[in-house]
Structure formats: structure tokens, C-alpha cells
N, C-alpha and C. Protein backbone atom coordinates (compact mmCIF):
# COMPACT_ATOMS: atom_id res chain seq x y z
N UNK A 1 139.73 188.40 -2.02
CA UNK A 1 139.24 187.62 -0.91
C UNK A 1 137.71 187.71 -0.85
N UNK A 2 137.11 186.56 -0.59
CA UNK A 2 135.81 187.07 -0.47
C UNK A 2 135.33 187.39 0.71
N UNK A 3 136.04 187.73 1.76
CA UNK A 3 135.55 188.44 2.70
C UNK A 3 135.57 189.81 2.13
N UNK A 4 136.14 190.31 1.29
CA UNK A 4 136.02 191.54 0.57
C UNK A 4 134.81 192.19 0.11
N UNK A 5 134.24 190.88 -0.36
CA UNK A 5 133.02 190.87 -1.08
C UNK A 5 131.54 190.66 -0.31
N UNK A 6 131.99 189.54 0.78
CA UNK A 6 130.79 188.94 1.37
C UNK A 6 130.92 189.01 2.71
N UNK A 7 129.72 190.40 3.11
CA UNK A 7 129.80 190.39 4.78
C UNK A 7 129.83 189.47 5.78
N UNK A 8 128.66 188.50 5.76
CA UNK A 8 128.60 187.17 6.30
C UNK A 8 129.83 186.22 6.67
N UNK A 9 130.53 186.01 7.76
CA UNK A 9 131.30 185.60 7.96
C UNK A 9 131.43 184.05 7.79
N UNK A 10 130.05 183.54 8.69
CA UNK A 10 129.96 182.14 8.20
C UNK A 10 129.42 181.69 6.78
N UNK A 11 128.68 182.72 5.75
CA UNK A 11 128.89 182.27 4.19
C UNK A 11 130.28 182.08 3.43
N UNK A 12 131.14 182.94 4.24
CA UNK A 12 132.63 182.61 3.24
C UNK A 12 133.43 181.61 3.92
N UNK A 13 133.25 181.27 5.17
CA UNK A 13 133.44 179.57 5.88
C UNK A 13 133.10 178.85 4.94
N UNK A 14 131.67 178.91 5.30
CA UNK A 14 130.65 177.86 4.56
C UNK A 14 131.85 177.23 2.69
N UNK A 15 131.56 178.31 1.39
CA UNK A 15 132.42 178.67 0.72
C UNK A 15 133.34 177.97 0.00
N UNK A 16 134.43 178.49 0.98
CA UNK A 16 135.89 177.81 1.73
C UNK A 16 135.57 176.48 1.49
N UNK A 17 134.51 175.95 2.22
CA UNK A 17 134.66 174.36 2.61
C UNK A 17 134.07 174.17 1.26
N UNK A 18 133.42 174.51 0.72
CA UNK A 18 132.41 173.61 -0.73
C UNK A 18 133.56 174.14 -1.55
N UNK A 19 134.32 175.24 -1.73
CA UNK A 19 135.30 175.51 -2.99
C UNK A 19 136.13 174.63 -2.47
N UNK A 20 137.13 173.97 -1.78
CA UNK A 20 138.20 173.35 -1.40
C UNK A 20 137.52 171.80 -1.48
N UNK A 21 136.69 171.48 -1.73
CA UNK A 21 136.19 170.45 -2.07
C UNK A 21 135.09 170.23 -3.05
N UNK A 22 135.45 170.41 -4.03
CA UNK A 22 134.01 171.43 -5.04
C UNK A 22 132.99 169.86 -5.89
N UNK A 23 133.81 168.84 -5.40
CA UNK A 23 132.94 167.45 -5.76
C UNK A 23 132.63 166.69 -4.32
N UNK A 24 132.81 167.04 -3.03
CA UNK A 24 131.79 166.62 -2.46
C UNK A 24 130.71 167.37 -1.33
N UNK A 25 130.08 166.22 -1.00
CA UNK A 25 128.42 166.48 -0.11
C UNK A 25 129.09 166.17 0.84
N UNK A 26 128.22 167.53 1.74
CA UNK A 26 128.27 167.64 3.43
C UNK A 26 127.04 167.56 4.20
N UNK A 27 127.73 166.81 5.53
CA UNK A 27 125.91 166.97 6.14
C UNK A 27 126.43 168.19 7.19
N UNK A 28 125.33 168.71 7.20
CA UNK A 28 125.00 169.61 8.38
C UNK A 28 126.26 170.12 9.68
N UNK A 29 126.26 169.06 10.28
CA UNK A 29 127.01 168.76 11.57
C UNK A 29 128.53 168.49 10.97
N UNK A 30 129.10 168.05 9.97
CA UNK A 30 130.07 168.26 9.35
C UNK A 30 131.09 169.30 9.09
N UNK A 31 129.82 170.36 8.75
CA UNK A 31 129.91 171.67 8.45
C UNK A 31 130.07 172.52 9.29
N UNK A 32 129.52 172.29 10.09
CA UNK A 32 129.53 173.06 11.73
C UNK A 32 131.24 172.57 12.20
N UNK A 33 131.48 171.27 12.07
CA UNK A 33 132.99 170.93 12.73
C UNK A 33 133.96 171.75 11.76
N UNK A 34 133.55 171.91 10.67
CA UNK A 34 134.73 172.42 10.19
C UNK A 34 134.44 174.29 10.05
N UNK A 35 133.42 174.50 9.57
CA UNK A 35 133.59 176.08 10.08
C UNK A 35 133.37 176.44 11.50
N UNK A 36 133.29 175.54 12.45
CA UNK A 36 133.20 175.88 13.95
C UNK A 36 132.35 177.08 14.12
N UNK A 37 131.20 177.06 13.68
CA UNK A 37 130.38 178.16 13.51
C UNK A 37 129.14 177.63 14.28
N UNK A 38 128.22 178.37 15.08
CA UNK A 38 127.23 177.58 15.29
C UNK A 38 125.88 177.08 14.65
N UNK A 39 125.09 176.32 15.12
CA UNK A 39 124.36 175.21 13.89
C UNK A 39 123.32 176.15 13.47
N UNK A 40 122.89 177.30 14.09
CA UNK A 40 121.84 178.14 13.66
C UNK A 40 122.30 179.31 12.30
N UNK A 41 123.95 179.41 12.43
CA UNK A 41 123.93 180.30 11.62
C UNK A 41 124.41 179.18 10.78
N UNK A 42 125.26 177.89 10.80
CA UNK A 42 125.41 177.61 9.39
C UNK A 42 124.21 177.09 8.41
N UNK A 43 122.82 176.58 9.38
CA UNK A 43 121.95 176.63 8.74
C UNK A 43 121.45 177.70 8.39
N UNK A 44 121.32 178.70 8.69
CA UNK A 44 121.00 179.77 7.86
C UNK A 44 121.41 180.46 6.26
N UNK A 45 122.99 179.90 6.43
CA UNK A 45 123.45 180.43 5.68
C UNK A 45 123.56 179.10 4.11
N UNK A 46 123.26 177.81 4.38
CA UNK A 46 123.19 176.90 3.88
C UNK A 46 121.76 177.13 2.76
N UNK A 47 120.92 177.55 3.50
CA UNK A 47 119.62 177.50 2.95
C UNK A 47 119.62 179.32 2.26
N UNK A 48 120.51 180.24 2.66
CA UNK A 48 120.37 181.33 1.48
C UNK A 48 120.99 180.83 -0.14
N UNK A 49 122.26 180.00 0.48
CA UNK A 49 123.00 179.50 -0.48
C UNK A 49 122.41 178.43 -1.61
N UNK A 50 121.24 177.74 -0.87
CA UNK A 50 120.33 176.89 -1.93
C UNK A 50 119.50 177.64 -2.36
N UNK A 51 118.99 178.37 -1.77
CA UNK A 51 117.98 179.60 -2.50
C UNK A 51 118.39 180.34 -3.31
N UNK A 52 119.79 180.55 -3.67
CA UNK A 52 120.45 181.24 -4.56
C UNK A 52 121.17 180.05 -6.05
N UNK A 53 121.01 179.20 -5.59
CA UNK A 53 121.19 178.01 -6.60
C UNK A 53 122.67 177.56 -6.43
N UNK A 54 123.21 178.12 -5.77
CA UNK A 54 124.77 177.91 -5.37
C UNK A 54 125.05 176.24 -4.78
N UNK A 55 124.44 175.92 -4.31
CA UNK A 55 124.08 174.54 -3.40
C UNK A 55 123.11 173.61 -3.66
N UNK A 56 123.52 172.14 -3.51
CA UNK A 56 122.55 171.39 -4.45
C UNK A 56 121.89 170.89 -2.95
N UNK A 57 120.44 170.75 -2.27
CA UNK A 57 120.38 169.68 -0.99
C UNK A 57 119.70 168.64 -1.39
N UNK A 58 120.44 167.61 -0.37
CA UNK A 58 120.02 166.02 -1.18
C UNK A 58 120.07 165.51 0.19
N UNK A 59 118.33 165.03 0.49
CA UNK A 59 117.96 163.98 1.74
C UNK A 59 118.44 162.83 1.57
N UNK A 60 118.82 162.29 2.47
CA UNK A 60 119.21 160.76 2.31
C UNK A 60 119.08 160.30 3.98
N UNK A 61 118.08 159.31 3.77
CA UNK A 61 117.50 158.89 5.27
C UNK A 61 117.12 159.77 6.04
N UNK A 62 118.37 159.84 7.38
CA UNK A 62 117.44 161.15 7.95
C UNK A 62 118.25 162.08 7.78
N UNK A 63 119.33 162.23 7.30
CA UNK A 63 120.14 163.16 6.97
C UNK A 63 120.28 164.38 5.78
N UNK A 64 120.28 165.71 5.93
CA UNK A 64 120.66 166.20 4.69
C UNK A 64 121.88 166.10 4.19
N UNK A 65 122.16 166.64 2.84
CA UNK A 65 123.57 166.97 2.90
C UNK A 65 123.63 167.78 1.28
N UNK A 66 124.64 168.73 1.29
CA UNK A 66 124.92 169.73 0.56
C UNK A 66 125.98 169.66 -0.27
N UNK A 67 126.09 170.20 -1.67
CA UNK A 67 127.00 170.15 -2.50
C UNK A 67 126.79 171.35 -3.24
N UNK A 68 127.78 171.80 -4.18
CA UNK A 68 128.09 172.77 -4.82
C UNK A 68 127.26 172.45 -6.08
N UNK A 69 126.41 173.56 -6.64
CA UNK A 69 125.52 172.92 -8.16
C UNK A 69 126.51 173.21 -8.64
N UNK A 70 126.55 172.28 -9.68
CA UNK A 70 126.97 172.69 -11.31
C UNK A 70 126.28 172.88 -12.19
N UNK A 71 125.20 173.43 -11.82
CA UNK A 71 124.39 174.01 -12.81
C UNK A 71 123.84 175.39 -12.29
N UNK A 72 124.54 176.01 -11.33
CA UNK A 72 124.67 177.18 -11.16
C UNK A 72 125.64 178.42 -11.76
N UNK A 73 124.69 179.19 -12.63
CA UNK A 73 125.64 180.09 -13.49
C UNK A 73 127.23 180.32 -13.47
N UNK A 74 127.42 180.93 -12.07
CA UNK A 74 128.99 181.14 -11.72
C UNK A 74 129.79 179.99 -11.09
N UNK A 75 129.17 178.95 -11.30
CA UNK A 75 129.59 177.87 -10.73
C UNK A 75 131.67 178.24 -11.22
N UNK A 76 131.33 178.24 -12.16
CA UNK A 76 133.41 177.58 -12.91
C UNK A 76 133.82 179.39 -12.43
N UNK A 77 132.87 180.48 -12.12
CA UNK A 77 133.42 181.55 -11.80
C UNK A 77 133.72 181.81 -10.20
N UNK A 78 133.03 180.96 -9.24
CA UNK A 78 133.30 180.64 -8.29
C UNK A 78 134.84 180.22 -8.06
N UNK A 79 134.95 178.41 -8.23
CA UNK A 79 136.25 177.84 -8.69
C UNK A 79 137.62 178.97 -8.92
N UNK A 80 136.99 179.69 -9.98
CA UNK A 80 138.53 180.67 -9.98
C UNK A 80 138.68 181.83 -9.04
N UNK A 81 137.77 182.15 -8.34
CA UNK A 81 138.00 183.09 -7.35
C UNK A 81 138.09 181.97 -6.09
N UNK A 82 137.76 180.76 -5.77
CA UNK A 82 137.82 179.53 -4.83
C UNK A 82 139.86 179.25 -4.65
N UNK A 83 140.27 179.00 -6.01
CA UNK A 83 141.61 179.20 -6.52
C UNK A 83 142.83 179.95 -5.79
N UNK A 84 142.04 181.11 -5.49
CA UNK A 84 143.17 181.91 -5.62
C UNK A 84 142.85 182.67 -4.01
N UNK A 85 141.85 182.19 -3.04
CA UNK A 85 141.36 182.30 -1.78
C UNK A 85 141.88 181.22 -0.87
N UNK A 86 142.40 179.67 -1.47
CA UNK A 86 142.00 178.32 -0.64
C UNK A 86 143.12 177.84 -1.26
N UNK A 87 144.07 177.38 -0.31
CA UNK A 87 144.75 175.78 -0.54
C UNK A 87 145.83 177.10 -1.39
N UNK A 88 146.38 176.27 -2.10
CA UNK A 88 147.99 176.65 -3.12
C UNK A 88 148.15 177.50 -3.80
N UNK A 89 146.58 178.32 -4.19
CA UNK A 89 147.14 179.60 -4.65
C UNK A 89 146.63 180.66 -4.30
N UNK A 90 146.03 180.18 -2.75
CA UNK A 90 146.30 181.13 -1.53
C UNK A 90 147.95 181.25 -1.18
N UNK A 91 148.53 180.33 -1.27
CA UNK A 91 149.40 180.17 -0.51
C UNK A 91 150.56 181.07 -1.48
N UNK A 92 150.48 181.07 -3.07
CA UNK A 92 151.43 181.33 -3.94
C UNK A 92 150.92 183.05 -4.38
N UNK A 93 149.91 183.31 -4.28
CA UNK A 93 149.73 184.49 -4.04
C UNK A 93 150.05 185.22 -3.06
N UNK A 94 150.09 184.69 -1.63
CA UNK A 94 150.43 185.14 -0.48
C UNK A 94 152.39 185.16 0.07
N UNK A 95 153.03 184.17 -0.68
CA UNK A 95 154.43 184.26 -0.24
C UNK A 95 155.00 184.26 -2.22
N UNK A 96 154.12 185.20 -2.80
CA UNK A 96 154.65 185.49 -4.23
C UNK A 96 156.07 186.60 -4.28
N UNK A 97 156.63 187.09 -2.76
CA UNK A 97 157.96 188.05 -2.95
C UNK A 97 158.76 186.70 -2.60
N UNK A 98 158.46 185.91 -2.06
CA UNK A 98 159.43 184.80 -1.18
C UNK A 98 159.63 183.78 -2.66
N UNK A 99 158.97 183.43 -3.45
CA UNK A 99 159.02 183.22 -4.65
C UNK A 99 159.80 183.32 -5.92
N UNK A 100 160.36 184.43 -5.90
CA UNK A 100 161.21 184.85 -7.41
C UNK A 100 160.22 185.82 -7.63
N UNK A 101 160.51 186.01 -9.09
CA UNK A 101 159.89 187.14 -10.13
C UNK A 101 159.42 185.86 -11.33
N UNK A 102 157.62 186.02 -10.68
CA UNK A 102 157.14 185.09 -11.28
C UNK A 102 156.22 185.89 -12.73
N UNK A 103 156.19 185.43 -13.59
CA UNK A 103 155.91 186.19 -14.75
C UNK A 103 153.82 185.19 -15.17
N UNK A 104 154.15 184.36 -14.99
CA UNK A 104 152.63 183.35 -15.45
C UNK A 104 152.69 182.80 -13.96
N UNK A 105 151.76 182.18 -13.43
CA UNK A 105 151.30 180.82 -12.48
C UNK A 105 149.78 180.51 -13.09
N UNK A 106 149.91 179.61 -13.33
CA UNK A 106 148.40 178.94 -13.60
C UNK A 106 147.79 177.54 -12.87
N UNK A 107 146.77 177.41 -12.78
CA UNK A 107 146.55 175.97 -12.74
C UNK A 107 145.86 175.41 -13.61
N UNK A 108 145.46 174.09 -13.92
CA UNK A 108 144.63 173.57 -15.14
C UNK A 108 143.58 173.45 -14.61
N UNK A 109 142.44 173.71 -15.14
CA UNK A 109 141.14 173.75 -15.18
C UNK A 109 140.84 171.75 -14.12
N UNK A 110 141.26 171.36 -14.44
CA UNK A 110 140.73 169.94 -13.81
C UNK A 110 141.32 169.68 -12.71
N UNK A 111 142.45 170.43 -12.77
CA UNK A 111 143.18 170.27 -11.04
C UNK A 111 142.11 170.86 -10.08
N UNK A 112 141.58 172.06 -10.86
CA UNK A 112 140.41 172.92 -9.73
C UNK A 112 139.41 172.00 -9.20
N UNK A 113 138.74 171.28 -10.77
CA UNK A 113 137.58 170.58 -10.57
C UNK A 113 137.78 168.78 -9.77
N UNK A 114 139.06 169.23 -9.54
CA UNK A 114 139.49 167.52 -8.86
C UNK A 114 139.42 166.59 -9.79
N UNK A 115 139.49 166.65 -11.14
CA UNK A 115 138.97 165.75 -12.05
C UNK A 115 140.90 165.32 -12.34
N UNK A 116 141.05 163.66 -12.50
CA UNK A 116 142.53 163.23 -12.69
C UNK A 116 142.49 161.93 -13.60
N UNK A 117 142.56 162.32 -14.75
CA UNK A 117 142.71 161.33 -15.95
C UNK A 117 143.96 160.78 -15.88
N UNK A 118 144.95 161.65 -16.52
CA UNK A 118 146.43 160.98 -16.73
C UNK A 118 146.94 161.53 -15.38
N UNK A 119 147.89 160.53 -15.02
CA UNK A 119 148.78 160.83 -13.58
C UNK A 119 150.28 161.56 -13.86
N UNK A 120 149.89 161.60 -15.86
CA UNK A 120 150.98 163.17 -15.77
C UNK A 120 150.91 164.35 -16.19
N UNK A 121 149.28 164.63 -16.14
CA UNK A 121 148.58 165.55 -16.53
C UNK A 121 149.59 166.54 -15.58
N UNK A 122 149.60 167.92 -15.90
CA UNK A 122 150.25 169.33 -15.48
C UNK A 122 149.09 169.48 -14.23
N UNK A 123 149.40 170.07 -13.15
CA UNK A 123 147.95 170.99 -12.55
C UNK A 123 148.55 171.88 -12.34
N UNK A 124 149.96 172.43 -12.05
CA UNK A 124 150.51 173.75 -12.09
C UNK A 124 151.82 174.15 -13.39
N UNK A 125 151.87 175.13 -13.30
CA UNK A 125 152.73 175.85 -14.01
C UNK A 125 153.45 177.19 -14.00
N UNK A 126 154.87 177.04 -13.23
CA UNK A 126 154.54 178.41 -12.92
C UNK A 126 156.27 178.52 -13.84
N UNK A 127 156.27 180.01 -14.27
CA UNK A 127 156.95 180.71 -15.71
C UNK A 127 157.56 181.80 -15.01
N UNK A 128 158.70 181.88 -15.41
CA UNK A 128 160.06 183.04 -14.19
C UNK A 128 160.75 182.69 -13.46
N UNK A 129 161.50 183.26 -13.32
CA UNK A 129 162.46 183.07 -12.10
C UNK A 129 162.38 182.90 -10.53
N UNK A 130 162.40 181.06 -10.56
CA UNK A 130 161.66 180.80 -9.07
C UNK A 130 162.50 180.34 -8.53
N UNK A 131 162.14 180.76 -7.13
CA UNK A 131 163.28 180.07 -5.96
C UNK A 131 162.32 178.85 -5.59
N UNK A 132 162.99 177.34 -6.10
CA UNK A 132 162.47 176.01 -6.56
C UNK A 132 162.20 175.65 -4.99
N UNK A 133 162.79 175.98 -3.83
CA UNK A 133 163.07 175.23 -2.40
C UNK A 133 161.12 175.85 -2.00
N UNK A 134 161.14 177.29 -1.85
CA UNK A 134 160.14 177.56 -1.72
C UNK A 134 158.96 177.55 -2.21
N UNK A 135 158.85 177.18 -3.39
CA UNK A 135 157.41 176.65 -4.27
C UNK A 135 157.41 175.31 -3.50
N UNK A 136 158.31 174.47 -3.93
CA UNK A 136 158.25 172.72 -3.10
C UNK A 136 157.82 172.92 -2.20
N UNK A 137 158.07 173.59 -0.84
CA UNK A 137 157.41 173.45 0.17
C UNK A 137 155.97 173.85 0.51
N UNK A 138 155.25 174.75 -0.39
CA UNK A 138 153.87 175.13 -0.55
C UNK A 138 153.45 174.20 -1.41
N UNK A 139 153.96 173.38 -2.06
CA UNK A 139 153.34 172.24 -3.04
C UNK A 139 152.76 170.92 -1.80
N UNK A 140 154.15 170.81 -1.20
CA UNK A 140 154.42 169.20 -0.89
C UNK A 140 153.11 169.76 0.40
N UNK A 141 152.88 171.15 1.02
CA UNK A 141 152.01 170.99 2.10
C UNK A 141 150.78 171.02 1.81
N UNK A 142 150.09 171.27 0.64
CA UNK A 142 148.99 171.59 0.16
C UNK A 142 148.65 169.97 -0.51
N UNK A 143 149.52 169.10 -1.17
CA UNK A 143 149.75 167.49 -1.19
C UNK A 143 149.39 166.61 -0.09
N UNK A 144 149.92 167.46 1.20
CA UNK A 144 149.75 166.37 2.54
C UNK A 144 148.13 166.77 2.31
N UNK A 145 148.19 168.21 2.37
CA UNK A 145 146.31 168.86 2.44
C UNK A 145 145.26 168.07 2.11
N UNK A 146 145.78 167.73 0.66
CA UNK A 146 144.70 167.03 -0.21
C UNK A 146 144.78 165.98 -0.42
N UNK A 147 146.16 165.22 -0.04
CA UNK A 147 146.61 163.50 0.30
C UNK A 147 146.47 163.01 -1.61
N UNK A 148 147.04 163.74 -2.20
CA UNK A 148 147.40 163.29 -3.67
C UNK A 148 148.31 164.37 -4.04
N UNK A 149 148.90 163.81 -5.08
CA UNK A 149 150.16 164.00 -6.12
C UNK A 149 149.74 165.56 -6.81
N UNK A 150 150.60 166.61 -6.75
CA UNK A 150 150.38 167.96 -6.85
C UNK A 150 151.33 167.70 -8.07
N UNK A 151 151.42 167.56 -9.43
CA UNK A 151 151.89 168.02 -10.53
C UNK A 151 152.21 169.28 -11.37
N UNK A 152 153.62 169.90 -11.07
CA UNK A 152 153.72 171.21 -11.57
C UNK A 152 155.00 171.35 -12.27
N UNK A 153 155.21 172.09 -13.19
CA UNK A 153 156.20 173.00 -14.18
C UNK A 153 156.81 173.83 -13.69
N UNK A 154 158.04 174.28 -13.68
CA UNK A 154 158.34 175.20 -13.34
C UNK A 154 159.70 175.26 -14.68
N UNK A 155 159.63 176.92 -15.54
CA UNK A 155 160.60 177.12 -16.41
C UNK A 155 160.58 178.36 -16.33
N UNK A 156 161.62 178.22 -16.90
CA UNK A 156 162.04 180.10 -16.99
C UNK A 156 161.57 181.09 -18.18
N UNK A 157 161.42 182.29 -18.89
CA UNK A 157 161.02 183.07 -19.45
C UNK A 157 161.00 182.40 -20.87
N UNK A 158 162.34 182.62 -20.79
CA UNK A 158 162.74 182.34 -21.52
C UNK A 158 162.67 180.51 -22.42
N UNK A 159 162.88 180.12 -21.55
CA UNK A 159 162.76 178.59 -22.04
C UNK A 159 160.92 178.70 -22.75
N UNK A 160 160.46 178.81 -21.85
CA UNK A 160 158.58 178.92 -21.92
C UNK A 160 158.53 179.83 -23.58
N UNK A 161 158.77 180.93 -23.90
CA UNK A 161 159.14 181.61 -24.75
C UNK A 161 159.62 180.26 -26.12
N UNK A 162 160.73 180.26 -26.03
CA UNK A 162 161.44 179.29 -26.61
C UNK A 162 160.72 178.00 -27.22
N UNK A 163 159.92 177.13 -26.24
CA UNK A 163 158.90 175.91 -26.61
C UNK A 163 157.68 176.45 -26.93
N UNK A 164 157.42 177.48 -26.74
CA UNK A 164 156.07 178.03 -27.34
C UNK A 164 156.50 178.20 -28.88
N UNK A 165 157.44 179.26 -29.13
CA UNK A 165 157.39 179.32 -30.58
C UNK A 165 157.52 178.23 -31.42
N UNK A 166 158.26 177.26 -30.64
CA UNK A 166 158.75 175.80 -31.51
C UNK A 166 157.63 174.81 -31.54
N UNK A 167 156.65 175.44 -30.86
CA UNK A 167 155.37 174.39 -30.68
C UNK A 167 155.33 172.81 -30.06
N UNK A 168 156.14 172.87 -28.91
CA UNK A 168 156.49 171.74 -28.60
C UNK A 168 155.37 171.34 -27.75
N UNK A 169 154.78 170.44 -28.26
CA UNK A 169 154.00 169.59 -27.69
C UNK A 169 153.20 169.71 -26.11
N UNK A 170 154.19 169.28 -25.53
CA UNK A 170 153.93 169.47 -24.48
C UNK A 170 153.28 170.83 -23.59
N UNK A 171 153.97 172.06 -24.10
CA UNK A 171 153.48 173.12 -24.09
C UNK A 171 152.26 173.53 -24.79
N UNK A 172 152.18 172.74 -25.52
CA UNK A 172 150.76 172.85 -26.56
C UNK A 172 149.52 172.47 -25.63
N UNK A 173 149.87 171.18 -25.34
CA UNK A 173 148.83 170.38 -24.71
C UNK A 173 148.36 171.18 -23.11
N UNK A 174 149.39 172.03 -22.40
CA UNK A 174 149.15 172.67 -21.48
C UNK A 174 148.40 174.06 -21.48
N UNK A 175 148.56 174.15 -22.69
CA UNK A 175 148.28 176.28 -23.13
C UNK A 175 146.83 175.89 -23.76
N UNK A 176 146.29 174.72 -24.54
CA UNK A 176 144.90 174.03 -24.90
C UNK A 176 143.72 174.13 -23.87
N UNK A 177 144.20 173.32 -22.87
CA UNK A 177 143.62 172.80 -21.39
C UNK A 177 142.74 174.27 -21.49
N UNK A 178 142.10 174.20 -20.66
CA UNK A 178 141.01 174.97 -18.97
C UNK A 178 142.22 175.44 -18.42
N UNK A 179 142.11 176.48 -18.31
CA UNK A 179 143.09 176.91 -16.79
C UNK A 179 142.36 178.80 -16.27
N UNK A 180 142.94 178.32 -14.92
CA UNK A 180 143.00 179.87 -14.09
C UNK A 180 144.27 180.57 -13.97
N UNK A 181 144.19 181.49 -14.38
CA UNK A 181 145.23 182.37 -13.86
C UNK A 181 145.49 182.81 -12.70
N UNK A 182 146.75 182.25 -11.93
CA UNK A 182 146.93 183.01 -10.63
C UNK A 182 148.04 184.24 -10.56
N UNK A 183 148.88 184.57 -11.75
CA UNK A 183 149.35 185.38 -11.94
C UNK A 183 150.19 185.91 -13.44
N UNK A 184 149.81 186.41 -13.54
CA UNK A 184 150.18 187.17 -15.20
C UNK A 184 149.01 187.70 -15.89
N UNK A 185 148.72 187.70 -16.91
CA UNK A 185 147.62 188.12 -17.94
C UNK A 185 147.89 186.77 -18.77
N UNK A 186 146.58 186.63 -19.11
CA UNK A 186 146.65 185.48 -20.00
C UNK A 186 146.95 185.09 -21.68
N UNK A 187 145.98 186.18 -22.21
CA UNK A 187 146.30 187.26 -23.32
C UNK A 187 147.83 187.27 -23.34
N UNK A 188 148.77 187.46 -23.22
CA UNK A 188 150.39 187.85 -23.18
C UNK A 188 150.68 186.43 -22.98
N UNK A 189 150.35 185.95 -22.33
CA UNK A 189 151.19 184.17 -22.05
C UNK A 189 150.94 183.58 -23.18
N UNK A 190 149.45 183.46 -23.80
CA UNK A 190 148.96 182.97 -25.25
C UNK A 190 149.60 183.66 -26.58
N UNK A 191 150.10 184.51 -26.61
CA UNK A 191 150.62 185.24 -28.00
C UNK A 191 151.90 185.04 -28.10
């Protein structure tokens, strides 16, 4: 969690809102409605965050407004700790006993970055023995969340095992990709 990490209460608000939306710009007063924080500290904490290169600011008329750089070092190291704090794999980390005995969960690297080429691209994958009722319902609410199509896998050890050695395609094209790990070692899923 990065309250673990980061004393500042309204920097891991702040965060929250730019990781859970990591392609767009906020103005000011935006920011304030959604971390309900007041306007002195989220400006404060806006302008450590551009001083640190974390945040891009871009005037437009009379307005500012803020975005996440991507040309900030930890930018894609952000994202995977953003991942696994916000949205679905907060949620799959957090009800992971209510779950099964999950062995891998991943997501693909472009599901993070909001980026959606093919509409049957994978963005999850999760490997073990899952109770299917309860993943669906952390899918389909994190879907209403983000008001688009949540695409995920779900197989067993064994099967996953099975199309890996046979090199089936499909599994190929998923184990290739960008991805975060939200649970297993990755090293062991790849061999």
C-alpha cells in the first residue's frame, strides 16, 4: 500500500486518482472533488509531485491541469504498484481467500496503461482453482468502474501447464505481452 510508504495522506489520494487514470489531465478543483481534500494541501502536494517529475502541468487558458509524465523514471514502476493498490487488483488481492487457491493472476501491461487495440486482447488472467461466481463479481464491478469491457482467463493448473508445453498460441501471445504480476512469481509461470 502506499500509505505504507508515503506519509502524506493527500499525496497517496492525489496518486490513486492519476494511477486509476494514468492517461488523463486534471484541473485543480477536479482533484479536490475527488480526493475531498482541501485546495491548499492538494496544491501543495501537486507541485512536490511536479517537482519530482512525477506530474506533467499544462496551462490551458486560465486553467491548469495535471497528468502523470511518462517520462518519469518509475513511471511503468508506479503503474505496477498503482495495480495492485486501485480498482481490481485491489480488489483480487484483498478477497484472494474468497477466491480459490490462486496459483498466477496477472494483468497485461496495456490493460494498466488503458491502451485497447484488439477487443479480444486478454487484460486478466488468473491460473488455479477459482471460485468463477466471485472473480465475476469483482470483474463486472470494476467494468461498471471504468464503463468498458474487462477481458479475463480463467484456467486451471493444470490446463495452463498443459497449453504452455504444447505452445498453443494463444497462451503464447499472452505470456509475450507486458504484464504485472498480482500473484505468483513470474519466473515459475514462464518456465
Amino acid at each position: 500500500m502506499f500509505s505504507d510508504l508515503i506519509t502524506s495522506k493527500s499525496r497517496v489520494k492525489l496518486l490513486n486518482v492519476f494511477l486509476a487514470n494514468p492517461t488523463e489531465m486534471f484541473h485543480v478543483r477536479e482533484l479536490v472533488r475527488r480526493t475531498k481534500d482541501e485546495i491548499n494541501a492538494v496544491r501543495r502536494e501537486l507541485a512536490f509531485l511536479e517537482g519530482k517529475g512525477i506530474l506533467n502541468k499544462e496551462p490551458r487558458a486560465n486553467r491548469v491541469y495535471y497528468s502523470l509524465s511518462k517520462n518519469y523514471p518509475f513511471y511503468f514502476d508506479l503503474l505496477r504498484i498503482g495495480s495492485k493498490n486501485i480498482g481490481l487488483g485491489e480488489q483480487v488481492l484483498k478477497n484472494k481467500v474468497k477466491l480459490g487457491k490462486i496459483k498466477y493472476a496477472m494483468f497485461s501491461g496495456r490493460f494498466l496503461r488503458k491502451i485497447k487495440d484488439q477487443p479480444d486482447e486478454v487484460d486478466l488472467l488468473v491460473v488455479g482453482t477459482v471460485v468463477l461466481p466471485e472473480l465475476a463479481l469483482l470483474v463486472r464491478e470494476e467494468e461498471k468502474r471504468l464503463a468498458t469491457e474487462i477481458n479475463y482467463t480463467v484456467m486451471t493448473e493444470d490446463e495452463f501447464d498443459f497449453r504452455k508445453k504444447k505452445r498453443d498460441p494463444f497462451i503464447l501471445s499472452i505470456l509475450a505481452g507486458s504484464r504485472v504480476m498480482l500473484i505468483g512469481d513470474e519466473e515459475s509461470m514462464l518456465s
